[in-house]
Each structure stands twice: as C-alpha cells, then as structure tokens.
N, C-alpha and C. Protein backbone atom coordinates (compact mmCIF):
# COMPACT_ATOMS: atom_id res chain seq x y z
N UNK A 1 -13.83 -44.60 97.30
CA UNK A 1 -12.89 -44.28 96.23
C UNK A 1 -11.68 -43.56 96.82
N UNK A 2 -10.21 -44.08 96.20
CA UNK A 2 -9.24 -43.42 97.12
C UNK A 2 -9.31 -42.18 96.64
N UNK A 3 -8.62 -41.04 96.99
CA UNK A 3 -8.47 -39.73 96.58
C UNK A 3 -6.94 -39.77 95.33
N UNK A 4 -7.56 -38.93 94.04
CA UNK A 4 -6.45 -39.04 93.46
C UNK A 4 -6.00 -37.88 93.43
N UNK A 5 -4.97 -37.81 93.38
CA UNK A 5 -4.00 -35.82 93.24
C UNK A 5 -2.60 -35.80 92.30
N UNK A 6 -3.15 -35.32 91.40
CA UNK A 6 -2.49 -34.64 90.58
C UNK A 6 -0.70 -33.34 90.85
N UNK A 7 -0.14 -34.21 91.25
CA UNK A 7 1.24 -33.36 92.19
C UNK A 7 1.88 -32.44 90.79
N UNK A 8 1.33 -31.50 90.03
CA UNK A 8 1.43 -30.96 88.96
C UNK A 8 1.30 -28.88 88.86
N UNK A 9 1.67 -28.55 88.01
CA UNK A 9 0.65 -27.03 88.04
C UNK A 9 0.64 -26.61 86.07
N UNK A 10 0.74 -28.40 85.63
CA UNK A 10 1.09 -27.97 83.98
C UNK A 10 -0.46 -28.27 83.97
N UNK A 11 -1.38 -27.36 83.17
CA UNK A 11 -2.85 -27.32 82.78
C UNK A 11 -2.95 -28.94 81.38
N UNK A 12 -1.81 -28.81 81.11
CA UNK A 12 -1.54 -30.60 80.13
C UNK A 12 -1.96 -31.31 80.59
N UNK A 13 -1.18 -31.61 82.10
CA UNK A 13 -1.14 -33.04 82.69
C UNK A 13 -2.87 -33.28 83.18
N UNK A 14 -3.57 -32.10 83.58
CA UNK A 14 -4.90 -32.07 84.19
C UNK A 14 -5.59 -32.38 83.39
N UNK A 15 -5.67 -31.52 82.17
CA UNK A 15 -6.49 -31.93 80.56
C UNK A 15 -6.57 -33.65 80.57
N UNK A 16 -5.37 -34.25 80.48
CA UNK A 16 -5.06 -35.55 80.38
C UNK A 16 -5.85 -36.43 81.26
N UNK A 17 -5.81 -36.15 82.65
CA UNK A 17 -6.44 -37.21 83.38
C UNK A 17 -8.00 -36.55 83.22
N UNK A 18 -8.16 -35.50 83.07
CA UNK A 18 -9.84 -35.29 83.26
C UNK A 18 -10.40 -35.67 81.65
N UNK A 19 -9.84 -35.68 80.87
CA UNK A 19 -10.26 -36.35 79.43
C UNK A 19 -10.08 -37.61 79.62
N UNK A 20 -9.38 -38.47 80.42
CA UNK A 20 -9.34 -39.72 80.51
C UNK A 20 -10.89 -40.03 81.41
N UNK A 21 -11.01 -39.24 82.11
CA UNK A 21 -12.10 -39.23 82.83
C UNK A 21 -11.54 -39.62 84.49
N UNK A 22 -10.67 -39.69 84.89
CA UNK A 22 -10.25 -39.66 86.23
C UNK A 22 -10.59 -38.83 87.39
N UNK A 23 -11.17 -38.28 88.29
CA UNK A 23 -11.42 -37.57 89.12
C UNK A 23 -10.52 -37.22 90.19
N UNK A 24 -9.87 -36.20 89.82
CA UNK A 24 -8.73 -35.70 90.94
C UNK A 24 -8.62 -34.60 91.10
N UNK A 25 -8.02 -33.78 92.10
CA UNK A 25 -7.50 -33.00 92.66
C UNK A 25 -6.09 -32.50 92.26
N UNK A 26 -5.55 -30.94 92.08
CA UNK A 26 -3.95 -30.92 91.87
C UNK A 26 -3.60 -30.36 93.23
N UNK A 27 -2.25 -30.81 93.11
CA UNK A 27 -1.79 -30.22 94.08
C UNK A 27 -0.43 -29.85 93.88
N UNK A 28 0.10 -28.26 93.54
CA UNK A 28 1.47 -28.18 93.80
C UNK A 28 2.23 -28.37 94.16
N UNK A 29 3.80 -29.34 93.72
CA UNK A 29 4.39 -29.54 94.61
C UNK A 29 5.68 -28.13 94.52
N UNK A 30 6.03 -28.13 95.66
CA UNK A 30 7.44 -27.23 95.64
C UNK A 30 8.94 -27.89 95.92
N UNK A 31 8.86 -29.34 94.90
CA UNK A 31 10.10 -29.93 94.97
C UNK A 31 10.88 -29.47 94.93
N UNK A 32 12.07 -29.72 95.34
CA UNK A 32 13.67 -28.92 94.37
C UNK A 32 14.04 -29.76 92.98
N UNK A 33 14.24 -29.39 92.00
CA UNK A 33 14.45 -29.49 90.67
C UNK A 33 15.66 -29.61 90.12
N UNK A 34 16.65 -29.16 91.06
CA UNK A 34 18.47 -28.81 90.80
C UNK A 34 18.70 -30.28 90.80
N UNK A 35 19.21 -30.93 89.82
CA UNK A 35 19.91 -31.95 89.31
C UNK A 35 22.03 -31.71 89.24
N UNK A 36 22.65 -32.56 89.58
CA UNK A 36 23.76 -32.61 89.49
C UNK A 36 24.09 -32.36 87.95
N UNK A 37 25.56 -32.34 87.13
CA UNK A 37 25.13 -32.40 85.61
C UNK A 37 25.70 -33.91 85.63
N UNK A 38 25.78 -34.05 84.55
CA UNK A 38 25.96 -35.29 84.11
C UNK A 38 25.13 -36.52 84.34
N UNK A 39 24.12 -36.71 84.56
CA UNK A 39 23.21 -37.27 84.88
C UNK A 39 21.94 -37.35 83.86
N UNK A 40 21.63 -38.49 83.35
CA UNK A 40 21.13 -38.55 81.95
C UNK A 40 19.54 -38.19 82.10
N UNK A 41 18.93 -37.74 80.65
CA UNK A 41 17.80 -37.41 80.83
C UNK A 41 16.65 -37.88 81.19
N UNK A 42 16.45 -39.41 80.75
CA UNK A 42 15.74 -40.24 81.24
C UNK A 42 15.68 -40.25 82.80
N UNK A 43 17.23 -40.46 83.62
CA UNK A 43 17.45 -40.58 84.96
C UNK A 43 16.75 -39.30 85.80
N UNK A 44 17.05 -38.16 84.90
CA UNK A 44 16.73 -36.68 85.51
C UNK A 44 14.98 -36.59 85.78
N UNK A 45 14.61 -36.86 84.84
CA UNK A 45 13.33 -37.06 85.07
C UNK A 45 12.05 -37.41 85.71
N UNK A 46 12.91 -38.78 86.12
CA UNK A 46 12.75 -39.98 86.97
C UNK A 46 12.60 -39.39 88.15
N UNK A 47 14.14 -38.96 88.38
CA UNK A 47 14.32 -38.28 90.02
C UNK A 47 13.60 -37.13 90.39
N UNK A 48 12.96 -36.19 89.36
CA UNK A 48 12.27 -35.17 89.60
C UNK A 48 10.74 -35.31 90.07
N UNK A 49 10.00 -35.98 89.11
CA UNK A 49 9.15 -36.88 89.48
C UNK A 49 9.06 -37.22 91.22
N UNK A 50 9.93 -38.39 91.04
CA UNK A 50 9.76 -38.92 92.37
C UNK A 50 9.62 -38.00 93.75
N UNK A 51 10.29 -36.78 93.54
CA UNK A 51 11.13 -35.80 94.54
C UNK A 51 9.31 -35.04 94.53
N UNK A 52 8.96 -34.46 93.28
CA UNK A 52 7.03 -33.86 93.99
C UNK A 52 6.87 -34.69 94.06
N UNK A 53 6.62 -36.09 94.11
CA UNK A 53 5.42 -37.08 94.61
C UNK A 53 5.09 -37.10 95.67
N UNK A 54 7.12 -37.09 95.78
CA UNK A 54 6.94 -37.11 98.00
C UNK A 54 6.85 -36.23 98.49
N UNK A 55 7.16 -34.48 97.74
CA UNK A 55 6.24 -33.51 98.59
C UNK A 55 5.26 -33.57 98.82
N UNK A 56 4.51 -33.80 97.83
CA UNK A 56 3.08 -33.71 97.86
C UNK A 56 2.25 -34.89 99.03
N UNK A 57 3.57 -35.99 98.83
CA UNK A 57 2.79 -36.96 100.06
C UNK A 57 2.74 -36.55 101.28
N UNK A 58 4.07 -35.99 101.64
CA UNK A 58 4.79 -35.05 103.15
C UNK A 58 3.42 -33.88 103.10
N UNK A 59 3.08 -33.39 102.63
CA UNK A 59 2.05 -32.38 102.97
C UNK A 59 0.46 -32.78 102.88
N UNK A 60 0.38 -34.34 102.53
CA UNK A 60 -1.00 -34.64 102.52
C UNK A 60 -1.23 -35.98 103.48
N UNK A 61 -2.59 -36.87 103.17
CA UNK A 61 -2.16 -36.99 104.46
C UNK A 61 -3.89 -37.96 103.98
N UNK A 62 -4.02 -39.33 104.78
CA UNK A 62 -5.63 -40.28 104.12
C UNK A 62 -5.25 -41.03 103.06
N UNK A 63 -6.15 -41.79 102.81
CA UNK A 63 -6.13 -42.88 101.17
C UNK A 63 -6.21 -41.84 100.53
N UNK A 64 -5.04 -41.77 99.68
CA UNK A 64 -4.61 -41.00 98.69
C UNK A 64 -3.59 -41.61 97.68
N UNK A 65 -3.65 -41.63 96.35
CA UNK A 65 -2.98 -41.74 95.09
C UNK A 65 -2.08 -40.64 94.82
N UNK A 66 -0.44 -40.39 94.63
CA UNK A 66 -0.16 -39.21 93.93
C UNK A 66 0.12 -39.42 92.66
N UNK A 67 0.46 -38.81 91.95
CA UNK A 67 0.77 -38.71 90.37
C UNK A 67 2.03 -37.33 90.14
N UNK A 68 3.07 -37.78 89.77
CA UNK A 68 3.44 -36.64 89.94
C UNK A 68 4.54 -37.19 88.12
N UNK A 69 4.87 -36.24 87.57
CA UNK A 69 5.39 -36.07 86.27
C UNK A 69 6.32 -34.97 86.09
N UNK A 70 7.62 -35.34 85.40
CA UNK A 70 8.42 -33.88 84.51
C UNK A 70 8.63 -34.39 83.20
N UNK A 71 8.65 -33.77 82.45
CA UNK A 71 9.00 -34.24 80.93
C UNK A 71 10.24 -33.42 80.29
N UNK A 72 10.97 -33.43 79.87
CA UNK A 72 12.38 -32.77 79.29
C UNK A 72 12.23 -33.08 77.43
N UNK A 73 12.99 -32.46 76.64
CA UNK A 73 13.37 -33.02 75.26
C UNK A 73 14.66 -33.26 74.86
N UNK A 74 15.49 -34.43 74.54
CA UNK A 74 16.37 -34.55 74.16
C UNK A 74 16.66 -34.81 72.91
N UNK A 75 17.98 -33.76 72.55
CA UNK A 75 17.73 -33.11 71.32
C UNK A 75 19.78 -33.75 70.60
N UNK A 76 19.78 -34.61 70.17
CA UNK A 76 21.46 -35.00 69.74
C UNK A 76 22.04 -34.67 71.41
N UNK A 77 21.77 -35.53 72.23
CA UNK A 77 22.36 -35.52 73.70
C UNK A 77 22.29 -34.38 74.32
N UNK A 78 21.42 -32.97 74.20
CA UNK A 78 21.13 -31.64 74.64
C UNK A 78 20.05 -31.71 75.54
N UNK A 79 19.63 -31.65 76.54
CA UNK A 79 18.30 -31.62 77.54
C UNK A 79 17.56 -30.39 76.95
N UNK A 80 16.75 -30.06 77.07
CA UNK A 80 15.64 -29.16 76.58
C UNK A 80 14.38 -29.09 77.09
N UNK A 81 14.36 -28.20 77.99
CA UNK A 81 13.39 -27.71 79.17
C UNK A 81 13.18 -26.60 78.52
N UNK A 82 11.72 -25.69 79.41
CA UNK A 82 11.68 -24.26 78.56
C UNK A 82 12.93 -23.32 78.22
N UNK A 83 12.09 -23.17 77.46
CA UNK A 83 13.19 -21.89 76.68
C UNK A 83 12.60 -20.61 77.90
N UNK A 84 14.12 -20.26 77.78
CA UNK A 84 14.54 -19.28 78.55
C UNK A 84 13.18 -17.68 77.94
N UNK A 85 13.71 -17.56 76.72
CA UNK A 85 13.44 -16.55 76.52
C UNK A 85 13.23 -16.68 74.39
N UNK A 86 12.96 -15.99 73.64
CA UNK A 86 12.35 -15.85 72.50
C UNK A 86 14.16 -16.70 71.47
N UNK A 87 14.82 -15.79 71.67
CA UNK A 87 16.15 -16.57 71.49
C UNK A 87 16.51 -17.98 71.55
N UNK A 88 16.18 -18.64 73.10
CA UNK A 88 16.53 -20.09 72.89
C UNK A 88 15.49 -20.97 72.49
N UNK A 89 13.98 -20.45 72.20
CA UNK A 89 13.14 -21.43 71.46
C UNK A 89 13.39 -21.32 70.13
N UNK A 90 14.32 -20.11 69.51
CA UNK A 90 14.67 -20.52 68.19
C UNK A 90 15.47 -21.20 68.04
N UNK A 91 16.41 -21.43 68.72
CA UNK A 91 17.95 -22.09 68.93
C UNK A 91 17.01 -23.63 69.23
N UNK A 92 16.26 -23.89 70.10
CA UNK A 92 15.46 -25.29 70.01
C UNK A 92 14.73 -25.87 68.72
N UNK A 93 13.75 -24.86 68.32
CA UNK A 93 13.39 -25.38 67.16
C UNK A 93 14.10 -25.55 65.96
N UNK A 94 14.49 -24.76 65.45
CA UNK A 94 16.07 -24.83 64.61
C UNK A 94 16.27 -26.09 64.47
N UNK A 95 17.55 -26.03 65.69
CA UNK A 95 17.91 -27.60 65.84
C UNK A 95 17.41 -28.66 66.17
N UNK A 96 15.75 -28.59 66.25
CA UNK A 96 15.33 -30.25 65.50
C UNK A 96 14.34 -30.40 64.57
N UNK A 97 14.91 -29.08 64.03
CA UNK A 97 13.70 -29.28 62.44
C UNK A 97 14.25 -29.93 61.52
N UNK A 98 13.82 -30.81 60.92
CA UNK A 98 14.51 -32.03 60.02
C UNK A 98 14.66 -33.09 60.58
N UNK A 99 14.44 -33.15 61.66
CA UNK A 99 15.19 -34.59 62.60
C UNK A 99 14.77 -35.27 63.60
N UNK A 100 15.04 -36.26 64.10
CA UNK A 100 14.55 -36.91 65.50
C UNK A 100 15.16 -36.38 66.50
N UNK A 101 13.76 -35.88 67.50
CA UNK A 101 14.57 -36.33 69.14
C UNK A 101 13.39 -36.79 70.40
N UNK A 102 13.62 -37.15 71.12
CA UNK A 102 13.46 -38.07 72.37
C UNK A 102 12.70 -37.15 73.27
N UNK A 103 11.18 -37.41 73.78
CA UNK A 103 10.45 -36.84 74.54
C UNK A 103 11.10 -37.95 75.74
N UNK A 104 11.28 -37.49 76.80
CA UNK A 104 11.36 -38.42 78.12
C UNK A 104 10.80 -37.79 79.20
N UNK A 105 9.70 -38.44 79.48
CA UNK A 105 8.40 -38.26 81.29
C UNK A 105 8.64 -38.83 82.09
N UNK A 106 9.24 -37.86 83.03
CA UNK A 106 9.08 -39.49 84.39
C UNK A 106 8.16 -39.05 85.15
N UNK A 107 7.49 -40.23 85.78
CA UNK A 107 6.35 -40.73 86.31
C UNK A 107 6.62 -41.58 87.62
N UNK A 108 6.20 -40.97 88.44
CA UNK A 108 5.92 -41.26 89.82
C UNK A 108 4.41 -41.22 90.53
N UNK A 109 4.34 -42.75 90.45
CA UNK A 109 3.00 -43.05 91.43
C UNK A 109 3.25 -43.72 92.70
N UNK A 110 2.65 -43.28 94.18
CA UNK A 110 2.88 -43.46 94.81
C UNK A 110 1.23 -43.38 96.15
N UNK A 111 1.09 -44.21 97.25
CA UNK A 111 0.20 -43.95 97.89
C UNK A 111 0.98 -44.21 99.31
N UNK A 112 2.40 -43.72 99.11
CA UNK A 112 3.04 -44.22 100.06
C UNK A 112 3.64 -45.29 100.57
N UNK A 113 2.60 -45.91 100.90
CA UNK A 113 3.06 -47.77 101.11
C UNK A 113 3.66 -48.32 99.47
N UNK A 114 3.43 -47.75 98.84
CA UNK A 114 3.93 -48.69 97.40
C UNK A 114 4.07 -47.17 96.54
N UNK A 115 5.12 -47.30 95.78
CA UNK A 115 5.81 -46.22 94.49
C UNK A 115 6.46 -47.05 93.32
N UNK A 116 5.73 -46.58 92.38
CA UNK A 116 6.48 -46.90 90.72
C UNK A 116 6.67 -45.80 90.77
N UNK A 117 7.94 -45.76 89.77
CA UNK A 117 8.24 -44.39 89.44
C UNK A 117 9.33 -45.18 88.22
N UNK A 118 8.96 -44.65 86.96
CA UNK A 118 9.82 -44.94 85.58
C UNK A 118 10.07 -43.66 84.84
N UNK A 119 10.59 -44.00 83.79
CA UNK A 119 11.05 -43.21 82.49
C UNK A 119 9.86 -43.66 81.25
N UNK A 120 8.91 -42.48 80.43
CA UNK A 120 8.81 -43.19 79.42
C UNK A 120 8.95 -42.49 78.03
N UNK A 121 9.64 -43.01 77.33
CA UNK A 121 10.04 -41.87 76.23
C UNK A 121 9.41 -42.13 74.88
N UNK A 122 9.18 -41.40 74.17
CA UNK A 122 8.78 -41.21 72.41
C UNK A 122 9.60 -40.57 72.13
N UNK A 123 9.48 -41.31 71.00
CA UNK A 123 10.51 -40.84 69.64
C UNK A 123 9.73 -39.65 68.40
N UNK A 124 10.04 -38.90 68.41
CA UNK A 124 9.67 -37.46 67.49
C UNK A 124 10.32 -37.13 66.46
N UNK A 125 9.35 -37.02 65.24
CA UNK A 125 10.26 -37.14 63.70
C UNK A 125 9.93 -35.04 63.42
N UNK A 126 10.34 -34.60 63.61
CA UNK A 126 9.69 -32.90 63.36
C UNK A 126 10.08 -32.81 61.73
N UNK A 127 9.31 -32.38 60.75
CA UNK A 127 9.49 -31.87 59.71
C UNK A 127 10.50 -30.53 59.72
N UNK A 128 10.80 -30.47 58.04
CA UNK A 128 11.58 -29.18 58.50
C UNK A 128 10.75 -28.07 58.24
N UNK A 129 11.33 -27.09 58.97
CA UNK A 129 10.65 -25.60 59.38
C UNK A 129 11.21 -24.45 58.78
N UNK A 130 10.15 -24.14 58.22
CA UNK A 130 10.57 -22.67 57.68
C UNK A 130 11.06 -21.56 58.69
N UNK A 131 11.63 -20.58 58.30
CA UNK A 131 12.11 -19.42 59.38
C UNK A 131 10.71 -18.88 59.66
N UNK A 132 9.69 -18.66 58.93
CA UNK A 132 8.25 -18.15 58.89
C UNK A 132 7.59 -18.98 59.45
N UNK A 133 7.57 -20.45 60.16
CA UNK A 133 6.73 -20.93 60.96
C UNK A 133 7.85 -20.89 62.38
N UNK A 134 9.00 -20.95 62.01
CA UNK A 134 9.38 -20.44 63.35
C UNK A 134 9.20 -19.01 63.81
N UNK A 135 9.20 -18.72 63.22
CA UNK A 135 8.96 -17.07 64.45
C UNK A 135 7.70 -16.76 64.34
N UNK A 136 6.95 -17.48 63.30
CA UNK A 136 5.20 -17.24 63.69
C UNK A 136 5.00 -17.68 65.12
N UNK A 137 5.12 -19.02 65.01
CA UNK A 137 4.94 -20.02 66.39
C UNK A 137 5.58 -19.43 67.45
N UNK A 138 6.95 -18.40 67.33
CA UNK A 138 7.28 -17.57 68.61
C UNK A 138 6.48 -16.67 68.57
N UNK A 139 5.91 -16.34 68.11
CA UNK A 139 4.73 -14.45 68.12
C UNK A 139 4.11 -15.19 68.54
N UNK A 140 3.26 -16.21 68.51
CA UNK A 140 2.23 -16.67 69.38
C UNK A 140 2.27 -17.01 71.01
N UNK A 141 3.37 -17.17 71.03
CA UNK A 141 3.86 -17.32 72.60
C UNK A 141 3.57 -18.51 73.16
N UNK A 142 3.00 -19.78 71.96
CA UNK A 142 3.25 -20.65 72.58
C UNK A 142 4.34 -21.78 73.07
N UNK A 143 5.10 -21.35 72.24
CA UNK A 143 6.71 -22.38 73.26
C UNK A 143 6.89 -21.85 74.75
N UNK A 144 6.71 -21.15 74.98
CA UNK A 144 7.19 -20.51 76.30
C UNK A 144 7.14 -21.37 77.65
N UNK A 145 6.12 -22.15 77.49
CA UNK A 145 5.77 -23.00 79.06
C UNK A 145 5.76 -24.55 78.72
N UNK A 146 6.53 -24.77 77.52
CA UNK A 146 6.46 -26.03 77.38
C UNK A 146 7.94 -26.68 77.21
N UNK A 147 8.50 -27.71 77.51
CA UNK A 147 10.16 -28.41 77.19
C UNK A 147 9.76 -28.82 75.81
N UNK A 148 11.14 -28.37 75.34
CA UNK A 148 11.43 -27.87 73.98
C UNK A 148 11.30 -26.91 73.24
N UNK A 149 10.56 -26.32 73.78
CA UNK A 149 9.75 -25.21 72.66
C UNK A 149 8.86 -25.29 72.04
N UNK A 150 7.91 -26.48 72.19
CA UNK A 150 6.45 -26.80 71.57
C UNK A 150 5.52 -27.12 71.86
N UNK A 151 4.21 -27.78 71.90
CA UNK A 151 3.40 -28.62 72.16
C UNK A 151 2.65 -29.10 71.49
N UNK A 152 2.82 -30.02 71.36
CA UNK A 152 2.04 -30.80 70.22
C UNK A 152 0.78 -31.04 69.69
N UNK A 153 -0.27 -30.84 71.02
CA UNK A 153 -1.39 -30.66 70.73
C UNK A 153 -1.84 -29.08 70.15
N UNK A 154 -0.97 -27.82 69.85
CA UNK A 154 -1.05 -27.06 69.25
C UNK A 154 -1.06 -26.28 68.10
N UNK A 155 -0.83 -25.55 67.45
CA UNK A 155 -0.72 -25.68 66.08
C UNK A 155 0.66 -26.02 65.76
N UNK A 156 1.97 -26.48 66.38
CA UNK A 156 3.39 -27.20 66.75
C UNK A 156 2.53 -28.39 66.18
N UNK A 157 1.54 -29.07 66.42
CA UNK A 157 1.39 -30.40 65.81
C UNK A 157 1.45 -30.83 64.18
N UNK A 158 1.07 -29.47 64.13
CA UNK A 158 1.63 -29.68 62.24
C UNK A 158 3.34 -29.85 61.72
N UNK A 159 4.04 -29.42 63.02
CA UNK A 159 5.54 -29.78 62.56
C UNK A 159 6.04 -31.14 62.65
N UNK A 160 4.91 -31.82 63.14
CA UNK A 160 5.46 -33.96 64.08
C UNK A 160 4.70 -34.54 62.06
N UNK A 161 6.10 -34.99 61.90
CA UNK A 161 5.66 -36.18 60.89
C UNK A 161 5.10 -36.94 61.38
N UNK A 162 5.35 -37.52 62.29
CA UNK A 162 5.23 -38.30 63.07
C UNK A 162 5.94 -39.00 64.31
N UNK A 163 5.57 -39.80 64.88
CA UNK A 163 6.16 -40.11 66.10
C UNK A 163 6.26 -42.12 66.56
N UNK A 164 6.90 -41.94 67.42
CA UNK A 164 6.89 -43.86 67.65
C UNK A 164 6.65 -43.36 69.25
N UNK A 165 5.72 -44.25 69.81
CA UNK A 165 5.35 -44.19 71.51
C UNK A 165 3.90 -43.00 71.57
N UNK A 166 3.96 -42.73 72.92
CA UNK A 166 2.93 -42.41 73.43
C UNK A 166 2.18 -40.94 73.01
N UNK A 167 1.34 -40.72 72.06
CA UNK A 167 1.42 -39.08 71.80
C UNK A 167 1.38 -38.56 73.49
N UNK A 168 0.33 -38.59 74.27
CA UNK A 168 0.27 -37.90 75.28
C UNK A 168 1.70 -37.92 76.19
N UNK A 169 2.42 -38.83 76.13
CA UNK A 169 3.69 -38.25 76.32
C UNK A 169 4.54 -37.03 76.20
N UNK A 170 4.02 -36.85 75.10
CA UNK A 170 4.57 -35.68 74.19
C UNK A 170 4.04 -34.61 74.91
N UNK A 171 3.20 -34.70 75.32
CA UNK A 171 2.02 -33.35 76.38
C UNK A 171 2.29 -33.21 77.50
N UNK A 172 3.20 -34.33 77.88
CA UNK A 172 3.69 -34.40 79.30
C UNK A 172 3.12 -35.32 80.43
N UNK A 173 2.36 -36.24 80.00
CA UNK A 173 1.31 -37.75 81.01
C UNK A 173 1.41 -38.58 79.58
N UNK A 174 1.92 -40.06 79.86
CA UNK A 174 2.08 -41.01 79.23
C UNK A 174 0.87 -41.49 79.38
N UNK A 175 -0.28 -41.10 78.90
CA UNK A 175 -1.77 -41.84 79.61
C UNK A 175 -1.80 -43.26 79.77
N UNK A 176 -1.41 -43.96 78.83
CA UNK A 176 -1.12 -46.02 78.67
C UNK A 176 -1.11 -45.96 79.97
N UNK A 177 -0.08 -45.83 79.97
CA UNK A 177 1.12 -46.32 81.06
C UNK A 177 0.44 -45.46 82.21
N UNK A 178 0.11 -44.91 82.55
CA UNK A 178 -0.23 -44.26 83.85
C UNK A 178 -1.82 -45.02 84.13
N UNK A 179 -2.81 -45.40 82.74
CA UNK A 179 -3.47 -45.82 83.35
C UNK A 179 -3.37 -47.51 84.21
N UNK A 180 -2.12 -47.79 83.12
CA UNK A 180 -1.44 -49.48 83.68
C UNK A 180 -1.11 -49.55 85.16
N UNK A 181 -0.77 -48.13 85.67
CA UNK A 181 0.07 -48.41 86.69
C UNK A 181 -1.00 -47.61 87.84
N UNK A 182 -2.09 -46.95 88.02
CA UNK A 182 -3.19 -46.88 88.36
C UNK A 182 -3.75 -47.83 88.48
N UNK A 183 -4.31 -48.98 87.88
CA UNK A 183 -4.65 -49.71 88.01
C UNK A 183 -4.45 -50.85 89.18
N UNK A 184 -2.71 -50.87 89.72
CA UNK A 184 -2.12 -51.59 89.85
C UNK A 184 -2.62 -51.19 91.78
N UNK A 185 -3.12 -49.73 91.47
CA UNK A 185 -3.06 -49.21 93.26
C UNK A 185 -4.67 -49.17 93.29
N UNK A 186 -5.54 -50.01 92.34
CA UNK A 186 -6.62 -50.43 92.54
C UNK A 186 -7.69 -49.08 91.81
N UNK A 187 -6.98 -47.89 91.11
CA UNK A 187 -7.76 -47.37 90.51
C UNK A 187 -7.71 -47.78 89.21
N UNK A 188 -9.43 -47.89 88.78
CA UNK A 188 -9.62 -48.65 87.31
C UNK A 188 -10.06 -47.36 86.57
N UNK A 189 -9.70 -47.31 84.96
CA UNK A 189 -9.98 -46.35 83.68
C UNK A 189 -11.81 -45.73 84.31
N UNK A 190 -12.52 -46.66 84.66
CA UNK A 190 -14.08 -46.37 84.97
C UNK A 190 -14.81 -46.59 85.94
N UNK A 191 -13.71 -46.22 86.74
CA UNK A 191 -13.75 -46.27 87.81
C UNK A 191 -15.12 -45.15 88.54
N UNK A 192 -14.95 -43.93 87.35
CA UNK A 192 -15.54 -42.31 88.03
C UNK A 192 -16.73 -42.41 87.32
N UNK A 193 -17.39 -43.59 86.62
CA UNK A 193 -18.31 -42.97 85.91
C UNK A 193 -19.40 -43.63 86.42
C-alpha cells in the first residue's frame, strides 16, 4: 500500500479522510502563502495547494501520495480567510448573511511523477443572522481558525439554507473529488479495510 500524507495541520481535512476511512499520515507543510494581489480566488488557491504539496514532497521521500488543500471564501469579489480578530468575523458574517457566496479548495495531489492540482468550489446560500447569533457564534470562538468566519459542520450549520456542490468542501477536502482523483494514483475508497 503506497503511503498516504495528509500535507495539512487543519484537524477538518484529517476528520475527512479518516471518516472516509483512508489511512494516512499528516504532515506539515511550511509553504509560503504570500500571493501577488490581483490574482483570483479560485487561482490563489490552486497555487497554494500546489506550493505544500511540493514541500511536503521536498522533505519526504518512498511511494508516497500527497494531499495537500487551502480553502478561502468569496464573498461579492472579497477573499475571506480567517478573521483576523473578533471585529473582522463580524464584518464577515454580516456581510453574507442573507446571501450567496463561493467556498473555493484547491487541491493538489501529487506522488511526484504525476500532480492534479484543481479548484473546487460550492455555492453557499447563508440565512439571515441575527446580531444575537452573531456574537453568540463569536463568544464561542468558533470562527477563529476557519476562512470566513464559520464552519459548517458546527453549530454555523444552522445558518447554510443550503448549498449547491460539495458539503465537505465547505470543511475544507472536497471528498468526491479527492476520492476521484485518488483513485487515479491507484488508491481505491477500500482500499484500508
């Protein structure tokens, strides 16, 4: 079995493949993250991705799989990574309560000899929000480590009317699609069991 590694340090992306049932390893990468501006979110993503995959490849080393992921929120053409501080997750949630915006993951698989690396985005309908579930949801402290200011599998999941595309996207691992493209480097869904 090749070795799979997880090029990650979000406890999401791990949940994801070990509920899928995948057997891997993480491994931090210490990419650089600094993006030029103007450079779209989907694209940003993409390139971030790709950039830990290949740390993580440069420091490892055997039949090995990487997996490496960033996810952003785009909000009326605004990027939306963590909130800074208690201030800009209100300024995030705020402005997309009532409305749609755009989860985008990029995804980089790579074993070296061969790399996919895409964009995959969902579409997010958020209900509107009271001032009292916004600053509840900030006292809880959970926006803090997530892009946008939420997470969906949290009690934030009561704000998604609903959505079009991948929920686990939304968590930050497009599972579909990652298991499509796993597949492709010869690891199968049952494979571990």
């Amino acid at each position: 079995m090749r070795r799979l590694i997880l090029a990650s340090k979000s406890p999401r992306r791990d949940e994801i493949l070990s509920l899928a049932g995948y057997r891997h390893e993480v491994i931090v990468s210490d990419a650089d993250e600094f993006l030029e501006d103007g450079i779209s979110a989907a694209c940003a993503v993409r390139e971030i991705s790709k950039r830990k995959a290949e740390a993580v490849a440069a420091a490892t080393d055997g039949d090995r799989v990487i997996i490496a992921a960033d996810t952003v929120v785009e909000n009326d053409g605004e990027i939306y990574g963590k909130p800074k501080d208690a201030d800009d997750a209100r300024r995030m949630l705020r402005s997309m309560s009532g409305g749609r915006h755009l989860v985008h993951t990029g995804i980089t698989v790579t074993d070296c000899a061969k790399t996919v690396s895409e964009t995959v985005t969902t579409e997010v309908f958020m209900r509107e929000l009271s001032e009292r579930e916004i600053e509840g949801y900030i006292a809880s402290g959970a926006p803090f480590d997530k892009a946008g200011a939420y997470g969906i599998q949290g009690a934030a999941g009561a704000f998604v009317e609903k959505l079009i595309g991948d929920y686990f996207n939304v968590m930050g691992l497009p599972l579909c699609r990652i298991s499509e493209i796993l597949s492709e480097f010869g690891i199968g869904l049952f494979d571990f069991q």
